[in-house]
N, C-alpha and C. Protein backbone atom coordinates (compact mmCIF):
# COMPACT_ATOMS: atom_id res chain seq x y z
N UNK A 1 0.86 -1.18 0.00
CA UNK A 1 0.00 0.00 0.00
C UNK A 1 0.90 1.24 0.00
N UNK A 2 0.95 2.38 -1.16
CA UNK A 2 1.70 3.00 -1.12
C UNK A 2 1.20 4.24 -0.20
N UNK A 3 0.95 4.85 0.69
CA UNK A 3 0.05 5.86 1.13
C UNK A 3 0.16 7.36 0.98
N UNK A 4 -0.54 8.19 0.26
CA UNK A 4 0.27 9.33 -0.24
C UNK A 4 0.31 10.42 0.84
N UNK A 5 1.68 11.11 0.35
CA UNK A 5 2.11 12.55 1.07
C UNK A 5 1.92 13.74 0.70
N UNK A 6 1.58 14.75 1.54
CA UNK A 6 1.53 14.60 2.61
C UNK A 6 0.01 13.53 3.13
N UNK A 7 0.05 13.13 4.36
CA UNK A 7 -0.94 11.68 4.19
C UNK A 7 -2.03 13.20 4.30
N UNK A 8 -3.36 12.04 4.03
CA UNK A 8 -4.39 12.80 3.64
C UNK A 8 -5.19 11.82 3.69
N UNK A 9 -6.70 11.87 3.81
CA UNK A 9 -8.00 10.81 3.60
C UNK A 9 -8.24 11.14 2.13
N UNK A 10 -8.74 10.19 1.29
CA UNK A 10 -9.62 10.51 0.22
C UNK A 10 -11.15 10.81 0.27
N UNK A 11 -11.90 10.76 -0.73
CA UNK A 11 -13.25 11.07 -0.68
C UNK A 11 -14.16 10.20 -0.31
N UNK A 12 -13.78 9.23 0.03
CA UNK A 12 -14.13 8.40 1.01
C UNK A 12 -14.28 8.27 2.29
N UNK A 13 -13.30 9.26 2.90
CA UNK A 13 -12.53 8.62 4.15
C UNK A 13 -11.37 8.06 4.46
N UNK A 14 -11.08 7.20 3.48
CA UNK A 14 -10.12 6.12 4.17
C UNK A 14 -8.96 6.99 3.46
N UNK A 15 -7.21 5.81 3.96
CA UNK A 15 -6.63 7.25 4.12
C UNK A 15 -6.14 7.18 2.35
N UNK A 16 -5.60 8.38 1.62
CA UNK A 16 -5.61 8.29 0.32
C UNK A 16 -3.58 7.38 -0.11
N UNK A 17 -4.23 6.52 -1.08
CA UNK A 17 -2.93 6.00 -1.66
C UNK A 17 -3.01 6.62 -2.86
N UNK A 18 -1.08 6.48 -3.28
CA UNK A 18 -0.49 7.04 -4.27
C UNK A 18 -0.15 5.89 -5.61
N UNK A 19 -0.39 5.88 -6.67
CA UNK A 19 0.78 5.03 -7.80
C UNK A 19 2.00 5.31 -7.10
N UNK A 20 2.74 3.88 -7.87
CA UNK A 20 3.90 3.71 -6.99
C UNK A 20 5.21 4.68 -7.92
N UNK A 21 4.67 5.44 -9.27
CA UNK A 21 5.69 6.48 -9.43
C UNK A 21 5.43 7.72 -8.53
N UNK A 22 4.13 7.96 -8.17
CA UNK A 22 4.27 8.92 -7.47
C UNK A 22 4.40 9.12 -5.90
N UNK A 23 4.25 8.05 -5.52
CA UNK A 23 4.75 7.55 -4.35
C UNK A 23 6.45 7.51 -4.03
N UNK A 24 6.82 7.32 -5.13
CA UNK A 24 8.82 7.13 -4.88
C UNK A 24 8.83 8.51 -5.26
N UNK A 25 8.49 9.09 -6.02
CA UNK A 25 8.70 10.93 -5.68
C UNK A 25 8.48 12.08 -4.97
N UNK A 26 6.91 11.20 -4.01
CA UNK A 26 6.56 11.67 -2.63
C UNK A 26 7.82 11.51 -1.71
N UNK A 27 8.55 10.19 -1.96
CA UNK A 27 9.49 9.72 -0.76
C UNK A 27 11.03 10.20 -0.79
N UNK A 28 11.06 10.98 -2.07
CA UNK A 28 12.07 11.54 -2.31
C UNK A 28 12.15 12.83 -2.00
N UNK A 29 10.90 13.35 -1.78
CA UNK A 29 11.10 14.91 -1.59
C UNK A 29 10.76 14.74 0.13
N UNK A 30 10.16 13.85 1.13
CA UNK A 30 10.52 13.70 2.28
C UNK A 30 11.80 13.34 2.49
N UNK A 31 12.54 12.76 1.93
CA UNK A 31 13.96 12.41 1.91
C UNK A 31 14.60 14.07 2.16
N UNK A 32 14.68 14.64 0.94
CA UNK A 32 15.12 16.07 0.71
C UNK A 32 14.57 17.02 1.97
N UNK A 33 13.57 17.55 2.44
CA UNK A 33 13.25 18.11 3.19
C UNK A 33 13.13 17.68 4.34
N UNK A 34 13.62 16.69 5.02
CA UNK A 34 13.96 15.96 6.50
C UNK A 34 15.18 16.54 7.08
N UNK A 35 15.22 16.92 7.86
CA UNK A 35 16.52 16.95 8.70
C UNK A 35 17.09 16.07 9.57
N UNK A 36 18.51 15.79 9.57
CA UNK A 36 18.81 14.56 9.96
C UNK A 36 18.39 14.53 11.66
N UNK A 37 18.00 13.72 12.36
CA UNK A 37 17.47 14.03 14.23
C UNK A 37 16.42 14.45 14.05
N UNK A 38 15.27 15.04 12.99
CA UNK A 38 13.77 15.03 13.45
C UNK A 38 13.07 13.62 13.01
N UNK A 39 13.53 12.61 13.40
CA UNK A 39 12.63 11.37 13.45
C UNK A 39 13.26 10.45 14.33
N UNK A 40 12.73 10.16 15.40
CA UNK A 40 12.93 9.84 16.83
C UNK A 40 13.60 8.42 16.40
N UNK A 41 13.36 7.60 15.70
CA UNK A 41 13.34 6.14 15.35
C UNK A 41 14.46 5.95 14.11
N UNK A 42 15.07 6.85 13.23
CA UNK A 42 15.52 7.05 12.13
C UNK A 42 16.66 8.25 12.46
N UNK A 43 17.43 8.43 13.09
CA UNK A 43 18.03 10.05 14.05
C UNK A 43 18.88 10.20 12.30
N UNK A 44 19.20 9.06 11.50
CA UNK A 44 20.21 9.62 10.72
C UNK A 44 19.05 9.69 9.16
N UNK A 45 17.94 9.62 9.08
CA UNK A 45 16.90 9.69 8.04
C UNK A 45 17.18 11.17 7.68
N UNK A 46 17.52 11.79 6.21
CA UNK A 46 17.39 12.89 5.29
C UNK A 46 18.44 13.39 4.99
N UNK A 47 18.60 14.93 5.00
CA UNK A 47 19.56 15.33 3.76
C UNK A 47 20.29 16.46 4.26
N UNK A 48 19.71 17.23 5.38
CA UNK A 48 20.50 18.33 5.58
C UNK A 48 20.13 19.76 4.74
N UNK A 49 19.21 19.32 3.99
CA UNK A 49 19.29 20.70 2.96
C UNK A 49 18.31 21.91 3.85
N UNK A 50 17.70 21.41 4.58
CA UNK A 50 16.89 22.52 5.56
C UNK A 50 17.86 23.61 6.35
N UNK A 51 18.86 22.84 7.02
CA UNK A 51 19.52 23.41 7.79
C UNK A 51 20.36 24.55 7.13
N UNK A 52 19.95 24.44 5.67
CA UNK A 52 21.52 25.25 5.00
C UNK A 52 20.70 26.78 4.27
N UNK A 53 19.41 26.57 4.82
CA UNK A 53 18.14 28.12 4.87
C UNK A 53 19.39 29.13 4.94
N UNK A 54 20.37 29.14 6.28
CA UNK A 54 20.77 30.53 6.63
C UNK A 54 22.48 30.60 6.19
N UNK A 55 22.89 29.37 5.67
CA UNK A 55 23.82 29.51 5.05
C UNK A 55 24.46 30.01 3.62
N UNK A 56 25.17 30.90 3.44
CA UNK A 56 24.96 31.85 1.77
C UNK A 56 25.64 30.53 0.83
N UNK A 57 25.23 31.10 -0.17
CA UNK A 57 24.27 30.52 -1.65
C UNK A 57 26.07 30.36 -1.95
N UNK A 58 26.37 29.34 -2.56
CA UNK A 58 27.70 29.05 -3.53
C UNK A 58 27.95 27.98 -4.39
N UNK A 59 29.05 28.34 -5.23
CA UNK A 59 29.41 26.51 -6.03
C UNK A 59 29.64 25.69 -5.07
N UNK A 60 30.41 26.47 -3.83
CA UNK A 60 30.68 25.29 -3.01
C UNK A 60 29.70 24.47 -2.50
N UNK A 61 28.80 25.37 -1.78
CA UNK A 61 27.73 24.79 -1.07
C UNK A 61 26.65 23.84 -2.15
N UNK A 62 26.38 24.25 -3.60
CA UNK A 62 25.82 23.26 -4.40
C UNK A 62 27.24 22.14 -4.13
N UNK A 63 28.34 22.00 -4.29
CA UNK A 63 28.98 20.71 -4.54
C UNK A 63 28.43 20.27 -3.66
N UNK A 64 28.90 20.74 -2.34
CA UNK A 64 28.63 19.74 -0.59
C UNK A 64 27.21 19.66 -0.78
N UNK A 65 26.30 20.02 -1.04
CA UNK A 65 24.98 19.44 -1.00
C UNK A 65 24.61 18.29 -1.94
N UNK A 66 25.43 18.27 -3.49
CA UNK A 66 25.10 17.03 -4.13
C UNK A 66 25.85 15.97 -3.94
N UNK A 67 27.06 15.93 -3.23
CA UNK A 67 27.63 14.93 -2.47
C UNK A 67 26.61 14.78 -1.58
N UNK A 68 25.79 15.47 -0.59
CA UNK A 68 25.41 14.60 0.59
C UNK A 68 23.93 13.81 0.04
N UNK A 69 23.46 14.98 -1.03
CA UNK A 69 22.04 14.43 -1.64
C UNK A 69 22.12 13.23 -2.38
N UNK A 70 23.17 12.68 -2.92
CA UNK A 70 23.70 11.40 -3.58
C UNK A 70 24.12 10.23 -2.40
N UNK A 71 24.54 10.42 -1.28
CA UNK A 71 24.54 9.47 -0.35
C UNK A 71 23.40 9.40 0.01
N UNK A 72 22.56 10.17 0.86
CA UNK A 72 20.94 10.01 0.84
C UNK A 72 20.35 9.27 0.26
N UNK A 73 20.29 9.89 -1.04
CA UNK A 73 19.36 9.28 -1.77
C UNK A 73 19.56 7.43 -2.08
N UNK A 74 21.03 7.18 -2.40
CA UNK A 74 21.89 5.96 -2.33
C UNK A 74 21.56 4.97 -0.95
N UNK A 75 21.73 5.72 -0.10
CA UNK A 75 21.65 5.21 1.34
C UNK A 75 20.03 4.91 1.75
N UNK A 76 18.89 5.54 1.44
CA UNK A 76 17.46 5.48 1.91
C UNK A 76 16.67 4.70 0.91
N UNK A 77 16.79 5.25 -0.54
CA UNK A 77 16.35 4.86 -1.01
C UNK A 77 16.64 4.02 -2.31
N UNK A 78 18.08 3.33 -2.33
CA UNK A 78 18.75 2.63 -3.15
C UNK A 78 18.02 1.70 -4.04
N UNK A 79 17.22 0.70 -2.54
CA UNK A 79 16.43 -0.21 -3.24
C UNK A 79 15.55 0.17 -4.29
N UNK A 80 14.69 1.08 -4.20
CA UNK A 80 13.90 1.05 -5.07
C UNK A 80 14.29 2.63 -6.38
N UNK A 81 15.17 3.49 -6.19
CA UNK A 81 15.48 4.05 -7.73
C UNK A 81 17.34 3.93 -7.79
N UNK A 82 17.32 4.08 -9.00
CA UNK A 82 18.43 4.26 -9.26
C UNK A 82 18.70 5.89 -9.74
N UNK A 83 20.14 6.95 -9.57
CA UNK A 83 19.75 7.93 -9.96
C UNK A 83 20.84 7.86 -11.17
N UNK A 84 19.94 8.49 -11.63
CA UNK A 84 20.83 8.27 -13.55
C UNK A 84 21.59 10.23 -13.16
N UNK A 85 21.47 10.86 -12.93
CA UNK A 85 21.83 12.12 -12.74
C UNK A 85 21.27 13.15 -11.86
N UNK A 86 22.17 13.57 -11.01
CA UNK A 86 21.44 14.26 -9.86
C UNK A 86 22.71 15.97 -10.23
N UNK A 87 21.76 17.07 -10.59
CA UNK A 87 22.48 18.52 -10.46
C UNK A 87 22.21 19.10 -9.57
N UNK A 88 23.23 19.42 -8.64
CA UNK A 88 22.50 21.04 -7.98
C UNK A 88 23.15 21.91 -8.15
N UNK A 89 22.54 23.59 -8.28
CA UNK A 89 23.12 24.33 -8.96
C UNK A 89 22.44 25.51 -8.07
N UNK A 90 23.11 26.61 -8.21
CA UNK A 90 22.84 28.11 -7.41
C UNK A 90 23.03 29.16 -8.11
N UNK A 91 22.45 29.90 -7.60
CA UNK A 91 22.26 31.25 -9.05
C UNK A 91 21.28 32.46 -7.79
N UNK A 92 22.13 33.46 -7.96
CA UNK A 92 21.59 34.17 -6.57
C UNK A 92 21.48 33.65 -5.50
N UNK A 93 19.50 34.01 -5.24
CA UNK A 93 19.44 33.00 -4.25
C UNK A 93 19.05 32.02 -3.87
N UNK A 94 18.99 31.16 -5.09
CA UNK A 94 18.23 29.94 -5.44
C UNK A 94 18.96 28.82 -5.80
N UNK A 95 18.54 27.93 -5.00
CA UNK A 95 18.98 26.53 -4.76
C UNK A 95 18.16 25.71 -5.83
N UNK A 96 18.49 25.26 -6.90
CA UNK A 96 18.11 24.27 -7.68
C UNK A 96 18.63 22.64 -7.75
N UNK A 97 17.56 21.80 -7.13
CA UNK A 97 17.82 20.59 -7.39
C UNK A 97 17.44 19.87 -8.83
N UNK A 98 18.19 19.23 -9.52
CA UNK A 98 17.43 18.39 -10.92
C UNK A 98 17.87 16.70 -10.54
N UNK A 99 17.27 16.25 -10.52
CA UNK A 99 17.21 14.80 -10.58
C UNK A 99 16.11 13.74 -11.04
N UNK A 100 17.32 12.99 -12.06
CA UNK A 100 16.66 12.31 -12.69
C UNK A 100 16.65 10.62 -12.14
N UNK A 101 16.28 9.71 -12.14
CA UNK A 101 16.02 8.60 -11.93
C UNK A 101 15.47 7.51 -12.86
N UNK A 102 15.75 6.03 -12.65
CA UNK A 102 15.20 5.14 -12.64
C UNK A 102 14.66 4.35 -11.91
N UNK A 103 13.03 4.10 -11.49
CA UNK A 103 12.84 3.21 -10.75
C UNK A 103 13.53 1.45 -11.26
N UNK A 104 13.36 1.04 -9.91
CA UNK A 104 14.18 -0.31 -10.24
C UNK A 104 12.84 -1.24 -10.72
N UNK A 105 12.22 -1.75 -10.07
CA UNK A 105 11.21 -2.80 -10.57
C UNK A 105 10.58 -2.47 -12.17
N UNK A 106 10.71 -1.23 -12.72
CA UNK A 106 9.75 -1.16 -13.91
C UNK A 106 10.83 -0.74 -14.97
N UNK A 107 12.04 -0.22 -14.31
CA UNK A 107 13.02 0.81 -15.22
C UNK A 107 12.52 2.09 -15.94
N UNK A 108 11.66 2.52 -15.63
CA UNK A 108 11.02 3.37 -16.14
C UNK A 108 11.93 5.18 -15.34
N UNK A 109 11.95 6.07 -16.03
CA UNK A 109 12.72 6.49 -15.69
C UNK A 109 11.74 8.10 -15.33
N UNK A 110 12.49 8.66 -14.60
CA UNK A 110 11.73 10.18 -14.24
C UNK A 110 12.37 11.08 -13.83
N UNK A 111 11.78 12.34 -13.86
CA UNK A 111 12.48 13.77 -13.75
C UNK A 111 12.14 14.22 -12.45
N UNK A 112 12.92 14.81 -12.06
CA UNK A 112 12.13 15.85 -10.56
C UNK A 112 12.83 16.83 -10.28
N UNK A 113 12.16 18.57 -10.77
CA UNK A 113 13.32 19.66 -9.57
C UNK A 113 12.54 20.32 -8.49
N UNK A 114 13.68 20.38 -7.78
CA UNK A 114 13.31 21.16 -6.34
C UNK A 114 13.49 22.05 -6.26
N UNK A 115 13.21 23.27 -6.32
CA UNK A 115 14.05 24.71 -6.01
C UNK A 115 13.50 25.78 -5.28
N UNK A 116 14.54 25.73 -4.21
CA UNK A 116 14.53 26.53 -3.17
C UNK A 116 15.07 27.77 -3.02
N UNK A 117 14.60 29.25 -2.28
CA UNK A 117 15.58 30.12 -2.36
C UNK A 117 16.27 30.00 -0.74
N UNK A 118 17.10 30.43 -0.95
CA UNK A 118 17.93 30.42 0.69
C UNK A 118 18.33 31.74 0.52
């Protein structure tokens, strides 16, 4: 049962599920927006990219973030995508994530950006 995020009931009631592409892209952007220690059971679950709100915008800081967003993503959610190409990139004050993927069971492949300003 894939259950979608943020969770929610459907028009039913009961609580609403996701397809399982959009479900591994729900779980990727909780991945991304977790900070590592807010999940009591998981202390090392996410990415760090929250914490870096008050830190200024650079090449550097895109490198160190797609190094850590590539272990993450490798580390949580290995089993089920593979990432065919992950960019992050900065420009003022905007944090751009691009990542692309393959899920594993179907090979089917997908796009996703994130972009944040800090």
């Amino acid at each position: 049962m894939n259950i979608n995020f943020p969770f929610q009931f459907d028009k039913s009631g009961a609580t609403a599920t996701a397809a399982t592409p959009k479900h591994i892209q729900d779980m990727i952007e909780e991945l991304l927006f977790t900070s590592p220690g807010e999940r009591v059971n998981l202390p090392d679950f996410g990415s760090g990219l929250m914490q870096l709100v008050f830190a200024p915008n650079s090449p550097e800081l895109a490198a160190a973030l797609q190094f850590t967003l590539q272990a993450s993503l490798q580390r949580w959610l290995g089993d089920l995508i593979q990432v065919q190409t992950l960019q992050v990139t900065c420009e003022d004050s905007t944090l751009t994530i691009d990542l692309q993927y393959m899920l594993q069971k179907t090979n089917q492949s997908a796009t996703v950006q994130f972009t944040r300003t800090v």
